[in-house]
Protein backbone atom coordinates (compact mmCIF):
# COMPACT_ATOMS: atom_id res chain seq x y z
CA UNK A 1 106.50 99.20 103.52
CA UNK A 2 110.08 98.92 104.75
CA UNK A 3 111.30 97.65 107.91
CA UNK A 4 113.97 98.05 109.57
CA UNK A 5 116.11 96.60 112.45
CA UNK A 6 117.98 98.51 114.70
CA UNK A 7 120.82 96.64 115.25
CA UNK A 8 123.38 96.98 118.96
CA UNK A 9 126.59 97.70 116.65
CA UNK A 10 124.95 99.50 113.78
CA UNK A 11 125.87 97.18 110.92
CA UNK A 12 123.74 96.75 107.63
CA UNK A 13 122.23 92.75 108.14
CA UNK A 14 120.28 91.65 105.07
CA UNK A 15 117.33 94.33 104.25
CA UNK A 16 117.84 95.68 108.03
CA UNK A 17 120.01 98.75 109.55
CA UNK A 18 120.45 100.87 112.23
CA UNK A 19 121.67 101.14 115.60
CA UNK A 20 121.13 99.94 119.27
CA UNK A 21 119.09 102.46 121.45
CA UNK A 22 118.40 99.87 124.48
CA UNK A 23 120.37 97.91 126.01
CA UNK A 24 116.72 95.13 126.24
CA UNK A 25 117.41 94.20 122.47
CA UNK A 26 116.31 95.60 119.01
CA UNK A 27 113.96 97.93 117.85
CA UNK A 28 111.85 97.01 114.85
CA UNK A 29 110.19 100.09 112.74
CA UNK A 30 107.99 100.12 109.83
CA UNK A 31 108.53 103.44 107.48
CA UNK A 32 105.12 103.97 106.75
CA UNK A 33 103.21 106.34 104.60
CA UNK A 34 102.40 107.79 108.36
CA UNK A 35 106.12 108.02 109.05
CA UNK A 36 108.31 105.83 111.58
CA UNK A 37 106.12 103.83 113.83
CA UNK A 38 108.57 102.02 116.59
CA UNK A 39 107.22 99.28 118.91
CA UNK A 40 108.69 101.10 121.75
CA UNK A 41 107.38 104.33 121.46
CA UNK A 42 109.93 106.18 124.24
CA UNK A 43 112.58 105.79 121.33
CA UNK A 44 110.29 107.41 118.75
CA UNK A 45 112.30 110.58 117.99
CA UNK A 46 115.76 109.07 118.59
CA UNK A 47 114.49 106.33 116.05
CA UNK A 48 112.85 108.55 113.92
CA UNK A 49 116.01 110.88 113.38
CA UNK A 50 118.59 107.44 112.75
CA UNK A 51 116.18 105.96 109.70
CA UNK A 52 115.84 109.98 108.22
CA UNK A 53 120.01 110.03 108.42
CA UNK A 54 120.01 106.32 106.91
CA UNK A 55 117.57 107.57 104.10
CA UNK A 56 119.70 110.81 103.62
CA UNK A 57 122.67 109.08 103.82
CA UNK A 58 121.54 106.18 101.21
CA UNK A 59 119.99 108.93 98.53
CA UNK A 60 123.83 110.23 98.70
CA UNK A 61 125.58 107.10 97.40
C-alpha cells in the first residue's frame, strides 16, 4: 500500500505528494488494490484524478 499526503502547495515531502483541496488541512489516501480511498470522501474524485496524474506523470520520468 502507498499513501499519500496531499499537501496545501503541492510539493513532493518525503514518500508524500499532492495538493491542497481544503482549506481544514491535508488529505491522507491509501492507493489500494480497491483504488483511492480518501478520509474525506466529498474530495473522492478530485483526489482520485490528482494521484492518477501523479502516477501518469511519475511512469513518464
Amino acid at each position: 500500500m502507498t499513501n499519500f499526503r496531499i499537501d496545501m502547495d503541492g510539493r513532493n515531502s518525503g514518500p508524500w505528494m499532492g495538493h491542497c483541496l481544503s482549506e481544514m488541512g491535508c488529505i491522507w489516501l491509501a492507493d489500494t488494490p480497491q483504488g483511492v480511498l480518501p478520509h474525506e470522501r466529498e474530495h473522492a474524485a478530485i483526489v482520485k484524478q490528482t494521484v492518477e496524474a501523479y502516477h501518469a506523470f511519475t511512469k513518464s520520468l
